[in-house]
C-alpha atoms as a PDB file:
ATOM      1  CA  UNK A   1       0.816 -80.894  33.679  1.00  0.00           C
ATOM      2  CA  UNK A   2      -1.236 -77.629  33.441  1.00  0.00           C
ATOM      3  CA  UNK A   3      -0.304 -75.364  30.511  1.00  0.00           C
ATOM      4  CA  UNK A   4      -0.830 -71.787  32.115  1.00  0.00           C
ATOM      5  CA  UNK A   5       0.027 -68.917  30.225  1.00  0.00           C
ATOM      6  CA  UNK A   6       0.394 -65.633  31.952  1.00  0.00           C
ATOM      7  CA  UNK A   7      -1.229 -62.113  31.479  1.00  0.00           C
ATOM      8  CA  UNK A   8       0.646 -59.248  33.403  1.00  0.00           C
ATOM      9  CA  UNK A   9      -1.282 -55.643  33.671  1.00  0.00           C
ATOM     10  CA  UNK A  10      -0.429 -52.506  33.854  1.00  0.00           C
ATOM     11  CA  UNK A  11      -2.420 -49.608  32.822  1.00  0.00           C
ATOM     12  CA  UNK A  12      -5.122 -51.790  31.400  1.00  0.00           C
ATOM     13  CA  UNK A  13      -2.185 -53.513  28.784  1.00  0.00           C
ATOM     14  CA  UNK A  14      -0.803 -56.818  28.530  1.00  0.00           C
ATOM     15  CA  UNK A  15       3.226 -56.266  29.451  1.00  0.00           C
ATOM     16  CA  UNK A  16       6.115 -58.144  30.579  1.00  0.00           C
ATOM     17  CA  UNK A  17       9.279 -57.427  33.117  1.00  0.00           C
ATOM     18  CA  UNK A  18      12.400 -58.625  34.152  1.00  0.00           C
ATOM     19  CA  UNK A  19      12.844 -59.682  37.218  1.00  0.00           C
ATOM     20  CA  UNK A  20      10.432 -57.802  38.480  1.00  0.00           C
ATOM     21  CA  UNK A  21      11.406 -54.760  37.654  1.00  0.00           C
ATOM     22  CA  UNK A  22       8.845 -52.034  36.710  1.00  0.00           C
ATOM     23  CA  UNK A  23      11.459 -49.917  34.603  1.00  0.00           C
ATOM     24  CA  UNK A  24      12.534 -53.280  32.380  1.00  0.00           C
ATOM     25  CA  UNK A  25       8.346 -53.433  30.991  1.00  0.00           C
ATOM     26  CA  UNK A  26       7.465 -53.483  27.396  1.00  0.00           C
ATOM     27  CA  UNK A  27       3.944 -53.801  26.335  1.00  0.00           C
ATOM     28  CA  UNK A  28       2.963 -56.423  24.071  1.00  0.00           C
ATOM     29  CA  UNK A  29      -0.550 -55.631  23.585  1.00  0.00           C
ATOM     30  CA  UNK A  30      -2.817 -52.807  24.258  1.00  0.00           C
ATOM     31  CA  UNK A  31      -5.870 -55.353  24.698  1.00  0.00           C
ATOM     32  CA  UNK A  32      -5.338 -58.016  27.074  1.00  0.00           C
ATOM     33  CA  UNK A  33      -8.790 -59.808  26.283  1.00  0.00           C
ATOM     34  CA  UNK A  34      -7.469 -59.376  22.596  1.00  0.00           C
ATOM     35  CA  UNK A  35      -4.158 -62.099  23.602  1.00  0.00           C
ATOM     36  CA  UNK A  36      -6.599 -64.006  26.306  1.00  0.00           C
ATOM     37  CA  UNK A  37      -9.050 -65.068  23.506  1.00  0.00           C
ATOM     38  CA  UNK A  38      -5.898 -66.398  20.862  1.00  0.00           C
ATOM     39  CA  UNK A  39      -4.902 -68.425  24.470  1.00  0.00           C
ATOM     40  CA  UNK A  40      -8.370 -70.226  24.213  1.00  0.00           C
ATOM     41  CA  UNK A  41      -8.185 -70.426  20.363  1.00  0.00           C
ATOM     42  CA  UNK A  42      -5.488 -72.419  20.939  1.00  0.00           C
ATOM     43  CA  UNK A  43      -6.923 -75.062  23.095  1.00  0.00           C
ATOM     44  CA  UNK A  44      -5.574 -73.170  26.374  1.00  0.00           C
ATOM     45  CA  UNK A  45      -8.052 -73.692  29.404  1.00  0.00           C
ATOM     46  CA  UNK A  46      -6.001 -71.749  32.128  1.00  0.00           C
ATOM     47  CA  UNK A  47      -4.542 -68.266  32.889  1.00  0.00           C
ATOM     48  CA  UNK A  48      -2.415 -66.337  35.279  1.00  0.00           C
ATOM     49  CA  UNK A  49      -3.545 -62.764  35.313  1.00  0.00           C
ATOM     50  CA  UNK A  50      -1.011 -60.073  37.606  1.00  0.00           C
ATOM     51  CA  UNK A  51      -2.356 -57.298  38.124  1.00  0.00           C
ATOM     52  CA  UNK A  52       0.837 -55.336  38.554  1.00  0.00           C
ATOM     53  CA  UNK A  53      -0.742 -52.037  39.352  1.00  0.00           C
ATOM     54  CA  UNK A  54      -2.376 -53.704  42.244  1.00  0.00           C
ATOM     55  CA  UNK A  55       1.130 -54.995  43.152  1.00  0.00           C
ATOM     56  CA  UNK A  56       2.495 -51.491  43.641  1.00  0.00           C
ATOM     57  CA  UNK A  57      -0.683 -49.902  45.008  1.00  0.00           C
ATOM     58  CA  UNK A  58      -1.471 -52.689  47.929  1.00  0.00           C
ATOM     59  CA  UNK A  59      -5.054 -53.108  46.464  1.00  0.00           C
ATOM     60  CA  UNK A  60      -6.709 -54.128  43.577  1.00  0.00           C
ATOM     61  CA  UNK A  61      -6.828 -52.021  40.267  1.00  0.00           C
ATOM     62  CA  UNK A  62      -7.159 -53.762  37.206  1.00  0.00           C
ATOM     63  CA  UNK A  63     -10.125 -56.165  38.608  1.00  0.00           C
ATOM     64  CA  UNK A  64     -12.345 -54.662  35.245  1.00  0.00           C
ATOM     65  CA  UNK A  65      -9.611 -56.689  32.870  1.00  0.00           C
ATOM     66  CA  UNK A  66     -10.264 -59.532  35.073  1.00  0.00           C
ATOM     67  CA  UNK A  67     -14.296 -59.030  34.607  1.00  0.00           C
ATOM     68  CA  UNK A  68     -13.724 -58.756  30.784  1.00  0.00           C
ATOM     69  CA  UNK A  69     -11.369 -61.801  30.322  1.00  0.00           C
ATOM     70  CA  UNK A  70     -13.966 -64.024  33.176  1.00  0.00           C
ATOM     71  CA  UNK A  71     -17.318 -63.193  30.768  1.00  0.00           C
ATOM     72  CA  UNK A  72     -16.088 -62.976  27.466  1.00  0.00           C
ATOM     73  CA  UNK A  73     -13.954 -66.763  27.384  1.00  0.00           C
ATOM     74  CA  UNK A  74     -14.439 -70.014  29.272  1.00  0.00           C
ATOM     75  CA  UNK A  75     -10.630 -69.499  30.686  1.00  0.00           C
ATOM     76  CA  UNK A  76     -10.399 -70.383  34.023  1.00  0.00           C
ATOM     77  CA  UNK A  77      -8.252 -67.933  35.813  1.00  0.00           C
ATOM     78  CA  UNK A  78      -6.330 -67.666  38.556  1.00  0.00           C
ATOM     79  CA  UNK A  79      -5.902 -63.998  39.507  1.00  0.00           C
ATOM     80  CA  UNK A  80      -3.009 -62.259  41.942  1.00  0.00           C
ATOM     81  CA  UNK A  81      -1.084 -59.278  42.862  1.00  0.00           C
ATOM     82  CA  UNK A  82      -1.899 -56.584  45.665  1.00  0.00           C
ATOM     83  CA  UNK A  83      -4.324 -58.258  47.045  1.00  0.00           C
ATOM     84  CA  UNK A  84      -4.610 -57.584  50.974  1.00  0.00           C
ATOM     85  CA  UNK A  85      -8.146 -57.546  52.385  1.00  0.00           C
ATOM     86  CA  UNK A  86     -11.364 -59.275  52.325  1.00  0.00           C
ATOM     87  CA  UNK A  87     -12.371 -56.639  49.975  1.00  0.00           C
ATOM     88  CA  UNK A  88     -10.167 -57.446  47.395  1.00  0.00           C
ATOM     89  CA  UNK A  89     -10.765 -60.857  47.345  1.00  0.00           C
ATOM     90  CA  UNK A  90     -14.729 -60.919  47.399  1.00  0.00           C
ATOM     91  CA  UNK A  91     -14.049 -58.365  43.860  1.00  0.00           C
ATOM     92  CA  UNK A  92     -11.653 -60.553  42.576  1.00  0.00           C
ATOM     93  CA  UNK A  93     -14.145 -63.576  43.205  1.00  0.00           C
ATOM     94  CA  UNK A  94     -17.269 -61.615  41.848  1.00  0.00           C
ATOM     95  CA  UNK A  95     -15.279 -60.389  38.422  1.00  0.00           C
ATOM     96  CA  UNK A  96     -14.413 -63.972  37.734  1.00  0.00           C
ATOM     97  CA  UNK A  97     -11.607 -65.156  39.418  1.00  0.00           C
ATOM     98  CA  UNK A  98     -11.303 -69.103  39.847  1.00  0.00           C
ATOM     99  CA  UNK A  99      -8.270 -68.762  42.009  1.00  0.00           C
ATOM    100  CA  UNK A 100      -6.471 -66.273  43.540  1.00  0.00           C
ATOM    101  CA  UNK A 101      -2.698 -66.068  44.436  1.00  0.00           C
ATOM    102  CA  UNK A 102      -1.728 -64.568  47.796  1.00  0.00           C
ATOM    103  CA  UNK A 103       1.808 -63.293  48.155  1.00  0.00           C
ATOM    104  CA  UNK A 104       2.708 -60.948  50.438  1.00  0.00           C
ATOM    105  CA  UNK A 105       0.431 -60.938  52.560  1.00  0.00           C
ATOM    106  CA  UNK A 106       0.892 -64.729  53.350  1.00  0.00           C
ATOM    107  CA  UNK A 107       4.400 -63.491  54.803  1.00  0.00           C
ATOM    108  CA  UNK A 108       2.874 -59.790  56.462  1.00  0.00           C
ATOM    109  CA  UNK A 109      -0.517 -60.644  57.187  1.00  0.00           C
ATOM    110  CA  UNK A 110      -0.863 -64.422  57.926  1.00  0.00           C
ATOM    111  CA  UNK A 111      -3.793 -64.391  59.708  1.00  0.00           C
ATOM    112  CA  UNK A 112      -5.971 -62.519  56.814  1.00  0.00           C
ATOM    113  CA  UNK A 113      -3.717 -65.199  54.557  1.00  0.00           C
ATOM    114  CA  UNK A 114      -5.299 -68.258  56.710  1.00  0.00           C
ATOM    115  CA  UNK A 115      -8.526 -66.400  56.717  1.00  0.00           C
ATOM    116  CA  UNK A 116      -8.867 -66.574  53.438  1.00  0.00           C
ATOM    117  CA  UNK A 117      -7.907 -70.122  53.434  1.00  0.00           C
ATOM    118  CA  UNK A 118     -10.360 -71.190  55.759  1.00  0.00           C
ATOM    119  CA  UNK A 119     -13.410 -69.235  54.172  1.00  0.00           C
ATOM    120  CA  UNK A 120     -12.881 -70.070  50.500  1.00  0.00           C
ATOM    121  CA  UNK A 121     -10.587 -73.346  50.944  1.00  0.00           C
ATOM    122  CA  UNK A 122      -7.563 -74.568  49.373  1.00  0.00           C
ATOM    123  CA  UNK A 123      -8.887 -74.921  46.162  1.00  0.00           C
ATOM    124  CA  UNK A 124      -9.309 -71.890  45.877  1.00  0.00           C
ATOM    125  CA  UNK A 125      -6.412 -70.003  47.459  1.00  0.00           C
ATOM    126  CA  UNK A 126      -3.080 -70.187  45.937  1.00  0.00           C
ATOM    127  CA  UNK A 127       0.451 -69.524  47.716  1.00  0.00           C
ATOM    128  CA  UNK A 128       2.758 -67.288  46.053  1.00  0.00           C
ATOM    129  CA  UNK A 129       6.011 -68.494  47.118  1.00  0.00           C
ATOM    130  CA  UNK A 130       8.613 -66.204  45.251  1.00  0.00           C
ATOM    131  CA  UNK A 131      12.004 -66.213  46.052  1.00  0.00           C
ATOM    132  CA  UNK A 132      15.515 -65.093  45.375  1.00  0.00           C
ATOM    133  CA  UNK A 133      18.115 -67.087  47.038  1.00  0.00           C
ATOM    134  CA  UNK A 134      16.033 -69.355  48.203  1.00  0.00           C
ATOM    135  CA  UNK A 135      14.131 -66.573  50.073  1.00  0.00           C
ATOM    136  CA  UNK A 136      10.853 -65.250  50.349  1.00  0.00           C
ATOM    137  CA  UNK A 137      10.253 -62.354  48.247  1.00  0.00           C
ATOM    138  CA  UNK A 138       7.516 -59.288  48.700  1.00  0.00           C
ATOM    139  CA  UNK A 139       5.590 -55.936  47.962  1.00  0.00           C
ATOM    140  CA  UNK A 140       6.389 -56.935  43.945  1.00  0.00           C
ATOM    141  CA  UNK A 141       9.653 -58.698  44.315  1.00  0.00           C
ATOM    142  CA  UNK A 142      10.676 -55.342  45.847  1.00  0.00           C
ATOM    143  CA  UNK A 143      11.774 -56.838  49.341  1.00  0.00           C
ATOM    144  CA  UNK A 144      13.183 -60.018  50.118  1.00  0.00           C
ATOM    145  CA  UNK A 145      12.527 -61.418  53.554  1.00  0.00           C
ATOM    146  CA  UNK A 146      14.515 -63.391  56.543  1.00  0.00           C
ATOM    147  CA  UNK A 147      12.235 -66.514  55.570  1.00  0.00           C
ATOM    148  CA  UNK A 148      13.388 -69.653  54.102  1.00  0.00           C
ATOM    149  CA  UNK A 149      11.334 -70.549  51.502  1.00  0.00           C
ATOM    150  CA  UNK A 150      10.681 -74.267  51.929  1.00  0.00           C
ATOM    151  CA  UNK A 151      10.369 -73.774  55.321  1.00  0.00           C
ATOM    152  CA  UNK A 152       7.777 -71.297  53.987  1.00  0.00           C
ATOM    153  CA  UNK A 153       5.759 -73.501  52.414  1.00  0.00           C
ATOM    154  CA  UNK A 154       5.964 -76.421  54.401  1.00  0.00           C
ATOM    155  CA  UNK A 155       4.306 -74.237  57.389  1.00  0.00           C
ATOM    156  CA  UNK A 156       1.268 -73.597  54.980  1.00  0.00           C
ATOM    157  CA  UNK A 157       0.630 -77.000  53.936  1.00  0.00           C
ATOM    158  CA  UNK A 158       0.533 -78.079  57.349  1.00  0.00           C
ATOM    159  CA  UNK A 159      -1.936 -75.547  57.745  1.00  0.00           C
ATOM    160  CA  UNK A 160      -3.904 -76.701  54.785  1.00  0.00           C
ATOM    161  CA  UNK A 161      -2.272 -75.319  51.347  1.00  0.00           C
ATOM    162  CA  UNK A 162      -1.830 -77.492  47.950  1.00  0.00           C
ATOM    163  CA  UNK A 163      -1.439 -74.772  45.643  1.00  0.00           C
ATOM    164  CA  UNK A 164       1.652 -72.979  45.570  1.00  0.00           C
ATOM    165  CA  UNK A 165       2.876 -70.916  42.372  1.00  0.00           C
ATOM    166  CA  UNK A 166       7.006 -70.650  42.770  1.00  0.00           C
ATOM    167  CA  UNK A 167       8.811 -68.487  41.146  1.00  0.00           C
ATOM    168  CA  UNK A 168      12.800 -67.812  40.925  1.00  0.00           C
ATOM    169  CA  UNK A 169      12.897 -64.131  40.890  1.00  0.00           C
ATOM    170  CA  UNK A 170      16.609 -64.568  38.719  1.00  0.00           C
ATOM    171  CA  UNK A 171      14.949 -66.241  36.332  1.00  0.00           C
ATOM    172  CA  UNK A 172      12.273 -64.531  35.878  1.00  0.00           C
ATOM    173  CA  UNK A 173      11.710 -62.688  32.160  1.00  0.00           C
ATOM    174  CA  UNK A 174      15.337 -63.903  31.722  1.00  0.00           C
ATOM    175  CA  UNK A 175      14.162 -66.779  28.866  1.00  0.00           C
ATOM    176  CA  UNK A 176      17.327 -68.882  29.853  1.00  0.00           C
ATOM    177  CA  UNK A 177      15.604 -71.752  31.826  1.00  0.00           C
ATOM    178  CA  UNK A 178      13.322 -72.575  34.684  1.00  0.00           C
ATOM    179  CA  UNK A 179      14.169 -73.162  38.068  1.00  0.00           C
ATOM    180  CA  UNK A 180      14.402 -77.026  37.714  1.00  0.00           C
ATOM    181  CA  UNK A 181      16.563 -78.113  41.025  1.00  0.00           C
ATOM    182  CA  UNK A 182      14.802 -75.666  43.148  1.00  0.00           C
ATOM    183  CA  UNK A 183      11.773 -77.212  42.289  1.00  0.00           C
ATOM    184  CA  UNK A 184      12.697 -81.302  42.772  1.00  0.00           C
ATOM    185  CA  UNK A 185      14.138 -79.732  46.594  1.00  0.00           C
ATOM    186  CA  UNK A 186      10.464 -77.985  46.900  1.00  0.00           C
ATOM    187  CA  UNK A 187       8.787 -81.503  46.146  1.00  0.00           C
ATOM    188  CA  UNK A 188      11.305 -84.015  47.776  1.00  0.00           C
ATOM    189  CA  UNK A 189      11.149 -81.655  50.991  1.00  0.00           C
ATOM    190  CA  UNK A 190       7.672 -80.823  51.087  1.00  0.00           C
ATOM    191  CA  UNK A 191       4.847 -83.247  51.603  1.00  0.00           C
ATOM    192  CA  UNK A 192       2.817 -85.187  48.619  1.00  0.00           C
ATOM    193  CA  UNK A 193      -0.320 -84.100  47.531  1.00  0.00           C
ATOM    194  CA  UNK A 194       1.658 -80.278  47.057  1.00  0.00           C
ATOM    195  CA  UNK A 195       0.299 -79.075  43.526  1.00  0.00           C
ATOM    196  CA  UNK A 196       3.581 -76.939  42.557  1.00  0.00           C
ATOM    197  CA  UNK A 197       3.535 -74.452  39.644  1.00  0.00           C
ATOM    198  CA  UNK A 198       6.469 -73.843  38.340  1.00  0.00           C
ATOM    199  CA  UNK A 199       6.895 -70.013  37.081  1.00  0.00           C
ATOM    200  CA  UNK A 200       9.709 -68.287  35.661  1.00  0.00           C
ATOM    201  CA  UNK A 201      12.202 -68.442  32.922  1.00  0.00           C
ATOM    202  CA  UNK A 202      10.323 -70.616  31.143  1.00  0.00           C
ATOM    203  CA  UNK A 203      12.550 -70.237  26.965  1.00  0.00           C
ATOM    204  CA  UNK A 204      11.973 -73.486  24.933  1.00  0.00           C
ATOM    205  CA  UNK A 205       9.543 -75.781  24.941  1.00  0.00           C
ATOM    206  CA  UNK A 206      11.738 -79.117  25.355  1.00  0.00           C
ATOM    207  CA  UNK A 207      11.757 -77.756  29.756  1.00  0.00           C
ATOM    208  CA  UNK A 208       8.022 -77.961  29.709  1.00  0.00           C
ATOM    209  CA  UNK A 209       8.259 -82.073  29.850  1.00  0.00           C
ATOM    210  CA  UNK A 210      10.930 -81.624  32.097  1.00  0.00           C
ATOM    211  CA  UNK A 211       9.013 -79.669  34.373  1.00  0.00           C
ATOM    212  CA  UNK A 212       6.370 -82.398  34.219  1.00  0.00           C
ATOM    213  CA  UNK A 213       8.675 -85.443  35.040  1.00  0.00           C
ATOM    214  CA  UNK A 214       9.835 -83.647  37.816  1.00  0.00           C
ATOM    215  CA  UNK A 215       6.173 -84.063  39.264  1.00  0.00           C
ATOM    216  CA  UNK A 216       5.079 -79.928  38.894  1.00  0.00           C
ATOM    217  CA  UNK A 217       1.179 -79.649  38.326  1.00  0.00           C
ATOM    218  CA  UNK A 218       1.627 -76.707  36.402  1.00  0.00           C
ATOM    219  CA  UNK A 219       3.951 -74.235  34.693  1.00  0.00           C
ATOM    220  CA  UNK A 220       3.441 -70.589  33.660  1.00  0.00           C
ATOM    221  CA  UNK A 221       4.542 -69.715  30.707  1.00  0.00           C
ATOM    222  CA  UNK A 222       5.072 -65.787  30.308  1.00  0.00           C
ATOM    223  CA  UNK A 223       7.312 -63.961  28.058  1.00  0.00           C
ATOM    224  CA  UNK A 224       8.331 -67.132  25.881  1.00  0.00           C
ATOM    225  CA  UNK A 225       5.149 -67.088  24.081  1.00  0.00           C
ATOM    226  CA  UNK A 226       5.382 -63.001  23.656  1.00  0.00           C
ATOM    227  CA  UNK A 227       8.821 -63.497  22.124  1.00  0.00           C
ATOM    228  CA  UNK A 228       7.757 -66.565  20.084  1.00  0.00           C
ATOM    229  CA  UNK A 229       9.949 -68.795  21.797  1.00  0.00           C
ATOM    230  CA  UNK A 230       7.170 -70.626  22.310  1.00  0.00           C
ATOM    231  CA  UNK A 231       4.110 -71.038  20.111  1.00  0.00           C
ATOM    232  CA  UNK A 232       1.005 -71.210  20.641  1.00  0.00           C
ATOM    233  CA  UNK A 233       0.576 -74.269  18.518  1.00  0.00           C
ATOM    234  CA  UNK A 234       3.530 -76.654  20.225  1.00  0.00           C
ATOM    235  CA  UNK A 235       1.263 -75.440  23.886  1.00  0.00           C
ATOM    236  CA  UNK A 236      -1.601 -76.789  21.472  1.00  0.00           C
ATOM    237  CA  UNK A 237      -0.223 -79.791  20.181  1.00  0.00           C
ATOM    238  CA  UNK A 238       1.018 -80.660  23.807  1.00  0.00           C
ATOM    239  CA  UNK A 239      -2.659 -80.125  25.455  1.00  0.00           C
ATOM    240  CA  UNK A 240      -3.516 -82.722  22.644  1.00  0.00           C
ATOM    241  CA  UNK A 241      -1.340 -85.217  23.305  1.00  0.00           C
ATOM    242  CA  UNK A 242      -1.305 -85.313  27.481  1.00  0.00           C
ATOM    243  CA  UNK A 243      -5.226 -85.028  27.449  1.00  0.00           C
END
């Protein structure tokens, strides 16, 4: 299972929320390349990079961060938040993104979504499938929708899909445990070959095997590691042992 550690921006600084909420953010570092290069110190090949300014604003913002991160380590990064046109995506592409994770506009704007998926193809494209109550959640967590969320995602795999990053909005930034039975439904309900990343309330490191034996392909790992929860070494040690 992928280690992924996440970056969330706003203003150009490396913060954290609860459950999505703007107001709940505390910045843990004015210098997000600063935390990105003690990732790859530590063994760490991937990394989730919001850009939650682009959430808000519908567009991309913090796409410079994203340049800066991409050049200056070998992360590979998988980049969302606000991203809605073709626009976006070819900057978010040409500053160094490896994937990119499409949100709302998979629920508001399906045919740009499938667009996207068709030009640049699944392994490129990720689903962002967040929910609350088991439904889909947009615009920044800041609307839920009528749609059923494994419904959701089975309709994109059929239409070509294998990534999808899930996260529980309730546990999100809450440190008191992942999703784990949403996530065996998602995978006994959906079809095989789905590369689920778990994301969310991620607090000790004994759920990270758990996550893997459950078959996820990845987990992010957020505001564990800023609280020391989690350290960087046990994500190190891990990497090491599961090759």
């Amino acid at each position: 299972m992928r280690l992924i550690p996440a970056i969330d921006i706003i203003d150009g600084k490396c913060v954290r929320l609860s459950k999505g909420d703007y107001s709940t953010k505390k910045v843990y570092n004015e210098n997000p390349l600063e935390v990105a290069k003690d990732f790859e110190a530590h063994g760490i090949q991937y990394l989730h990079l919001v850009d939650l300014d682009g959430a808000k604003s519908k567009h991309i913002v913090n796409h410079k961060v994203l340049e800066s991160i991409a050049s200056k380590t070998s992360l590979q990064i998988d980049f969302g938040g606000g991203l809605k046109s073709n626009e976006d995506l070819h900057i978010a592409f040409e500053s160094g993104a490896k994937q990119i994770t499409g949100g709302s506009i998979a629920v508001k704007d399906q045919e740009t979504f499938l667009g996207w998926l068709s030009t640049y193809g699944p392994e490129k494209i990720i689903l962002g499938a967040d929910a609350n109550n088991e439904k889909v959640a947009v615009s920044g967590w800041q609307e839920e929708s009528d749609l059923q969320l494994i419904p959701f995602v089975q309709r994109y795999q059929s239409e070509g899909i294998t990534y999808v990053i899930c996260t529980d909005i309730s546990k999100d930034g809450m440190l008191q445990g992942p999703a784990f039975q949403l996530y065996t439904k998602m995978l006994e309900q959906t079809k095989k070959g789905l590369n689920l990343i778990a994301s969310g309330g991620i607090s000790t490191f004994d759920e990270l095997p758990k996550l893997a034996e459950i078959g996820c392909e990845g987990t992010i790992i957020g505001k564990a590691i800023y609280e020391g929860k989690i350290s960087l070494k046990q994500l190190e040690n891990y990497i090491l042992e599961n090759g």
